[in-house]
Protein backbone atom coordinates (compact mmCIF):
# COMPACT_ATOMS: atom_id res chain seq x y z
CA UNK A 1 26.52 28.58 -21.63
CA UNK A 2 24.56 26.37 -23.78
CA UNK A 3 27.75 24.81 -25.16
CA UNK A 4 29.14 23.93 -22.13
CA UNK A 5 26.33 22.48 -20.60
CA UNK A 6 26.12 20.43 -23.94
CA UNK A 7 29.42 19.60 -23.50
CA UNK A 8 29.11 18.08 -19.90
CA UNK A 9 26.40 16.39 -20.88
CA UNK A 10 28.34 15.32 -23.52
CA UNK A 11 31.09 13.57 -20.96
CA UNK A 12 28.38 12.75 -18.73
CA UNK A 13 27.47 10.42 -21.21
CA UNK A 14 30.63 8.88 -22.30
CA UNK A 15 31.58 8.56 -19.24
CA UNK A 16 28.69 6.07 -18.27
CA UNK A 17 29.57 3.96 -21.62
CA UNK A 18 32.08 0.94 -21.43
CA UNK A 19 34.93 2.97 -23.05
CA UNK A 20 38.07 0.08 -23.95
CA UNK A 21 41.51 0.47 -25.74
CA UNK A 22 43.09 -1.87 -27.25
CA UNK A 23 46.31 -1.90 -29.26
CA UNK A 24 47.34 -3.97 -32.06
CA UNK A 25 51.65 -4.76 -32.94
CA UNK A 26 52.90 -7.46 -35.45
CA UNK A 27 55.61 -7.67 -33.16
CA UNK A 28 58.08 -9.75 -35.70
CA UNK A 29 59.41 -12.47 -34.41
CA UNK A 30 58.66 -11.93 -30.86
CA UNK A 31 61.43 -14.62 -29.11
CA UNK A 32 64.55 -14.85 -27.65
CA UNK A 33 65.96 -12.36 -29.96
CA UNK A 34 63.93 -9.60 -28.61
CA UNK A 35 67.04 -8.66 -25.86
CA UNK A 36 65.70 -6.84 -22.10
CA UNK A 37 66.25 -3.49 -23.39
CA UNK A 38 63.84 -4.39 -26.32
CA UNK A 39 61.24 -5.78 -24.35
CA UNK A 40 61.23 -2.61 -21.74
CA UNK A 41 60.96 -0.49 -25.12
CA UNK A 42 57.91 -2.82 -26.01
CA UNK A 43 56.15 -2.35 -22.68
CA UNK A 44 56.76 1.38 -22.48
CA UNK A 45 54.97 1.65 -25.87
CA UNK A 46 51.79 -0.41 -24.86
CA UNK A 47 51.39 0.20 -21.10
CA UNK A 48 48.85 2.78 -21.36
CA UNK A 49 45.78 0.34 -23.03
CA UNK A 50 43.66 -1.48 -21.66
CA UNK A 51 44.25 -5.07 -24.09
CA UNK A 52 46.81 -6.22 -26.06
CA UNK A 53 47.45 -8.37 -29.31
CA UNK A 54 50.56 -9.54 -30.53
CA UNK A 55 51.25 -11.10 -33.56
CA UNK A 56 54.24 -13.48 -34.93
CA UNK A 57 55.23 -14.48 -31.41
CA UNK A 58 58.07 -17.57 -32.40
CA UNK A 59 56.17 -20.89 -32.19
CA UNK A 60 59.29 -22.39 -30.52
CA UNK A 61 61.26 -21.87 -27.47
CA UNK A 62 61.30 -18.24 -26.73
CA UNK A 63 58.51 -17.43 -27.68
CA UNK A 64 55.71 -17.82 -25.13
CA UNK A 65 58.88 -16.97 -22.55
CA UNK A 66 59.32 -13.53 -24.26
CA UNK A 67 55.47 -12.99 -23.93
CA UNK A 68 55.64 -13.61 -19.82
CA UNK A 69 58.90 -11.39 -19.61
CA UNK A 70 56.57 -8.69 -21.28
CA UNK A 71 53.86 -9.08 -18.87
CA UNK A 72 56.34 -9.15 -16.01
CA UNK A 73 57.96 -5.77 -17.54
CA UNK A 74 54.26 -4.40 -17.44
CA UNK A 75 53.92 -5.49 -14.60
CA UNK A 76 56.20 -3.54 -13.04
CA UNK A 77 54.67 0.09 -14.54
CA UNK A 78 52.25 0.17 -11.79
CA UNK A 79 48.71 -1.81 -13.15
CA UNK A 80 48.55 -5.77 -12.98
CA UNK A 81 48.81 -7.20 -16.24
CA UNK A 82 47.70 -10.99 -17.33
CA UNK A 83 48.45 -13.20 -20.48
CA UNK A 84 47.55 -16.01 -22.77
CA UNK A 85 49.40 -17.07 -25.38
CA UNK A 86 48.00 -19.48 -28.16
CA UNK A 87 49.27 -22.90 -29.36
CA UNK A 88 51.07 -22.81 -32.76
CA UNK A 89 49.30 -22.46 -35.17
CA UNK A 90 48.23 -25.48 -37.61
CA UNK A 91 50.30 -24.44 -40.97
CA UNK A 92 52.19 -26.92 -42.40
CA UNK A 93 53.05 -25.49 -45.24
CA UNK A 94 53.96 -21.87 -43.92
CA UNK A 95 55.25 -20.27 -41.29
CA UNK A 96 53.81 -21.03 -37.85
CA UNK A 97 53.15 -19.04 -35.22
CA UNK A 98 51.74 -18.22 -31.55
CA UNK A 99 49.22 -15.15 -31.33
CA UNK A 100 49.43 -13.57 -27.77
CA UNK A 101 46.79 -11.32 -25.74
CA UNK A 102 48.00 -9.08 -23.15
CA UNK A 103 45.30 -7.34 -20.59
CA UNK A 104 44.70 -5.52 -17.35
CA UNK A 105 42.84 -6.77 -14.87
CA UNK A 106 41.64 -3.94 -13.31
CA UNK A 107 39.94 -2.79 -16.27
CA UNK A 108 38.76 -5.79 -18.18
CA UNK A 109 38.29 -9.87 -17.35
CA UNK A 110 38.75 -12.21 -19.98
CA UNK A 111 35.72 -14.98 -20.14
CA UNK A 112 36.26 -18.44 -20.62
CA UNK A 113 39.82 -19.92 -22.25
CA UNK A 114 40.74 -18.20 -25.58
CA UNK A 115 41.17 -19.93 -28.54
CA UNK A 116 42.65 -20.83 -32.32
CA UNK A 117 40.24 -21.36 -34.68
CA UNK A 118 38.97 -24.92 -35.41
CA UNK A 119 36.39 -24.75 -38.31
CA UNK A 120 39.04 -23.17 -40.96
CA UNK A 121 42.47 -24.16 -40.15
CA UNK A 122 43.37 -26.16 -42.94
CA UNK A 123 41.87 -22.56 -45.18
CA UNK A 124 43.93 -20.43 -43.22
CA UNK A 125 47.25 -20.84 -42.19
CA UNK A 126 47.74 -18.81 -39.20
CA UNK A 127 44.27 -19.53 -38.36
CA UNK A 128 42.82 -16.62 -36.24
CA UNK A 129 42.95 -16.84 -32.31
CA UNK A 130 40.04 -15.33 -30.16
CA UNK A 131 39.57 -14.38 -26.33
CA UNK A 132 36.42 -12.72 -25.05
CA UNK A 133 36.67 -10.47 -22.67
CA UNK A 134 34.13 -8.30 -20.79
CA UNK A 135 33.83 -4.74 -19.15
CA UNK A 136 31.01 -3.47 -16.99
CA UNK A 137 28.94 -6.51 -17.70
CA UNK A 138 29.44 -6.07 -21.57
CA UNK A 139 31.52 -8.75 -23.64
CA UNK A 140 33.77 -8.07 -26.79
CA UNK A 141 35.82 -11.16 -28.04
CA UNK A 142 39.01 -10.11 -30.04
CA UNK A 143 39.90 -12.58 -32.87
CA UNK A 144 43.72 -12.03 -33.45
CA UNK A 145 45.04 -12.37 -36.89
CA UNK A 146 48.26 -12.79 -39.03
CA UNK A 147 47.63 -13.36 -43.13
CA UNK A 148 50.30 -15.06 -45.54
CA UNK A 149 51.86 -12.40 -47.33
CA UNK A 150 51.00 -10.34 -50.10
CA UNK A 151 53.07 -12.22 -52.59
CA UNK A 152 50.78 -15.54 -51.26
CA UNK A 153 47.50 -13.74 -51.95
CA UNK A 154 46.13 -13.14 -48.25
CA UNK A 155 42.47 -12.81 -50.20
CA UNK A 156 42.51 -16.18 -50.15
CA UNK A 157 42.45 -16.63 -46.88
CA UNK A 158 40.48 -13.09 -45.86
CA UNK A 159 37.60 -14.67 -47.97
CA UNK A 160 36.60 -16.91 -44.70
CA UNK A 161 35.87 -13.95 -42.56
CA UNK A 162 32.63 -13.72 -44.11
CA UNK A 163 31.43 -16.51 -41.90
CA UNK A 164 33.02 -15.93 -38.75
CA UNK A 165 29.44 -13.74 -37.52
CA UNK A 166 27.58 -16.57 -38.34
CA UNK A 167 29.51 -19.11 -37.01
CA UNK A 168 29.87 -17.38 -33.70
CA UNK A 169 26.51 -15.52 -33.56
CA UNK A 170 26.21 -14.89 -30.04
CA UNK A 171 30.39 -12.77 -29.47
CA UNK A 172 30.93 -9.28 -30.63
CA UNK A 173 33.17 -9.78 -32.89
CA UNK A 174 36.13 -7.37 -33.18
CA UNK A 175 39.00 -8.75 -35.84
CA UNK A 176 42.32 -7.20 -35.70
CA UNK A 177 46.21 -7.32 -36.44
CA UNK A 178 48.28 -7.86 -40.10
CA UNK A 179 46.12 -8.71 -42.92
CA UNK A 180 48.92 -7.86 -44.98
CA UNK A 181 45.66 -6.48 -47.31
CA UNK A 182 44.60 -3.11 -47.34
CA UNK A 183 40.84 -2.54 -46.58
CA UNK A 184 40.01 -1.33 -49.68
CA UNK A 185 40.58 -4.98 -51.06
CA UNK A 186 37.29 -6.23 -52.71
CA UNK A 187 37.41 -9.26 -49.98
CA UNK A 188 36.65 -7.08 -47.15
CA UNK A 189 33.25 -6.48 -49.15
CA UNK A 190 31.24 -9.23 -47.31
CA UNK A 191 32.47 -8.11 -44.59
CA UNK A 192 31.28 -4.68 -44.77
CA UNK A 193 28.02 -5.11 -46.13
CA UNK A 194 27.64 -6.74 -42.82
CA UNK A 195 27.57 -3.55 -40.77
CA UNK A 196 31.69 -4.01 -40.45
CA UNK A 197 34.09 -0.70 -40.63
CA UNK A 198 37.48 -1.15 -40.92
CA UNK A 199 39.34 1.41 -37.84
CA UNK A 200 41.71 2.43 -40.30
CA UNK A 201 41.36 3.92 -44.20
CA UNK A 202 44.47 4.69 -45.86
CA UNK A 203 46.90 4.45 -42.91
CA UNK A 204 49.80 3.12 -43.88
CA UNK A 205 51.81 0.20 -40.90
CA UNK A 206 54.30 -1.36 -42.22
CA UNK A 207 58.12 -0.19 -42.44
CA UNK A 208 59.91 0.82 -45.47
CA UNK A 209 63.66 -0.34 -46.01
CA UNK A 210 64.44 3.52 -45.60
CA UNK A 211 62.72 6.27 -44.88
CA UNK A 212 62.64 8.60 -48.09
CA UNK A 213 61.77 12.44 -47.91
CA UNK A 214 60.43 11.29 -44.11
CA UNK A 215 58.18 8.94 -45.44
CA UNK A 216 58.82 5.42 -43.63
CA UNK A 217 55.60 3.93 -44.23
CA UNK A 218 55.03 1.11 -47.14
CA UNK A 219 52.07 -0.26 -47.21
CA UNK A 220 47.89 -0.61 -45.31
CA UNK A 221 48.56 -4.07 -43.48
CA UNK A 222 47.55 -4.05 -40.27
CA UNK A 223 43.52 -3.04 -39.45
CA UNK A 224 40.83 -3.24 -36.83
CA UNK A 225 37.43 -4.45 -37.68
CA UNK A 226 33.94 -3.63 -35.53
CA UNK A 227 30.72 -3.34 -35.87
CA UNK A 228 27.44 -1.78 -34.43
CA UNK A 229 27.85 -3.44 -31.18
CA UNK A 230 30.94 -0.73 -31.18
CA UNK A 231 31.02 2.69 -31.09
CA UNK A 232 34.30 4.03 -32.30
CA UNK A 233 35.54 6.81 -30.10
CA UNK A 234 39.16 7.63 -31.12
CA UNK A 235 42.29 5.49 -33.03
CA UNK A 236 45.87 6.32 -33.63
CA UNK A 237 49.34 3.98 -34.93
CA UNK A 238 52.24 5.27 -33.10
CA UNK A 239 55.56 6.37 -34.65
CA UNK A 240 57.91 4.16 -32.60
CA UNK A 241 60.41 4.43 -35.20
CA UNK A 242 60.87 8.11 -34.46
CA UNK A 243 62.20 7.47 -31.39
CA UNK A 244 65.44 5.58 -33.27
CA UNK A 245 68.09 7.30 -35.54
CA UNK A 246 67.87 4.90 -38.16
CA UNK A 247 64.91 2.51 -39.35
CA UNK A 248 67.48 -0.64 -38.97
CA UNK A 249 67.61 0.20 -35.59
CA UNK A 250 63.89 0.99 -35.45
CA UNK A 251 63.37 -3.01 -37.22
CA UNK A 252 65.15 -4.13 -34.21
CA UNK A 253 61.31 -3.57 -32.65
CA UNK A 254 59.53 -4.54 -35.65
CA UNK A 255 58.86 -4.13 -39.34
CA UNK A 256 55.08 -2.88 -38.40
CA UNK A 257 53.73 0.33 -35.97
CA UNK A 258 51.16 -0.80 -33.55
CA UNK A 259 47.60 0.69 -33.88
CA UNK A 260 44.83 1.49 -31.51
CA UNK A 261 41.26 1.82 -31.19
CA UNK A 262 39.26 3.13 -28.22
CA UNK A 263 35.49 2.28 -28.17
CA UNK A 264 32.64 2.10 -26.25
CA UNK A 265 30.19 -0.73 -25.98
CA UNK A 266 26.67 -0.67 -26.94
């Protein structure tokens, strides 16, 4: 008896917290490649959170039209879905990009216009892009991010992180997507002695070339990043690629497996 009235009380309680889930997907090269059948795959995979953020969405044409064909497609799964996508982002000497933030508006309003990041563009290349958004009268701001690869040292662009807090003092900061850097990573270190927990330890995100022995999963790219303002209540990366007979296939998706994080707000 005393359990279960423990355990109501239990509910009781997370029930009355801001509870949020948000999902994460390097979605590679995100354009006009991505055919209709693709981008009803896509939607099926993300409908049931709450926000969305999509990295490596083309800079060009195709790009920011494959994001609204998504939102219509989610659209049509029964909750009303809304959508920014970012300008390119500033690299000249890389690979540029759009970042894109998917959301339902039944559950969550986004405050004020999103944004790239000004202060460390020329540092970064695909400098991060943030949106604040805010559920029962409590505000999160997701800063959506996409490193250079491993073989161009993402530390060296993960080292800046350390004064995002500061330079935004008054958002909750949440950083998420392809760090293409696994927490571990001595970088993160300034980070974490901040109060900052990385979501995931040891989860693997990206796609092999093949699957070997069952094992498709290379390497700890993609992350989530909170702090005490968030209370983690439950995470997860989904297996899309099981749902394919062969990884090629699978890559038609993407080369990474979305993650999630639910949370409550403090």
């Amino acid at each position: 008896m005393k359990f279960k009235l423990f355990f109501l009380l239990f509910l009781l309680i997370t029930s009355l917290q801001a509870q949020v889930k948000i999902i994460s997907w390097n979605l590679e090269n995100l354009g006009k490649s991505k055919s209709d059948t693709t981008i009803t795959f896509i939607a099926n995979t993300i409908k049931d959170y709450d926000v969305v953020a999509i990295q490596e969405v083309v800079a060009g044409y195709g790009g920011a039209q494959a994001v609204a064909k998504l939102a219509d497609e989610l659209n049509r799964k029964g909750s009303k879905w809304d959508y920014v996508v970012s300008d390119p982002t500033s690299s000249s000497a890389y690979k540029t990009e759009r970042y894109a933030f998917l959301w339902k508006t039944s559950k969550v309003k986004r405050v004020g216009k999103a944004w790239l990041e000004k202060k460390y563009h020329l540092e970064i290349d695909r400098e991060p892009y943030y949106a604040t958004f805010e559920y029962n009268n409590k505000q999160f701001t997701l800063a959506n991010f996409h490193a250079i690869t491993k073989l161009r040292q993402p530390e060296t662009e993960i080292k800046y992180f350390k004064f995002l807090p500061e330079q935004y003092p008054n958002l909750n900061l949440i950083f998420l997507g392809d760090f293409n850097c696994p927490q571990s990573h001595t970088v993160f270190n300034p980070l974490k002695s901040m109060g900052y927990l990385p979501v995931f330890v040891k989860q693997k995100t990206s796609l092999k070339k093949e699957c070997k022995n069952g094992n498709c999963l290379a390497s700890e790219y993609d992350n989530i990043w909170y702090n005490q303002k968030v209370a983690k209540i439950d995470c997860g990366v989904i297996h899309f690629y099981k749902n394919f007979n062969t990884i090629m296939e699978a890559k038609v998706i993407s080369d990474h497996i979305p993650i999630w994080f639910e949370f409550s707000l403090n």
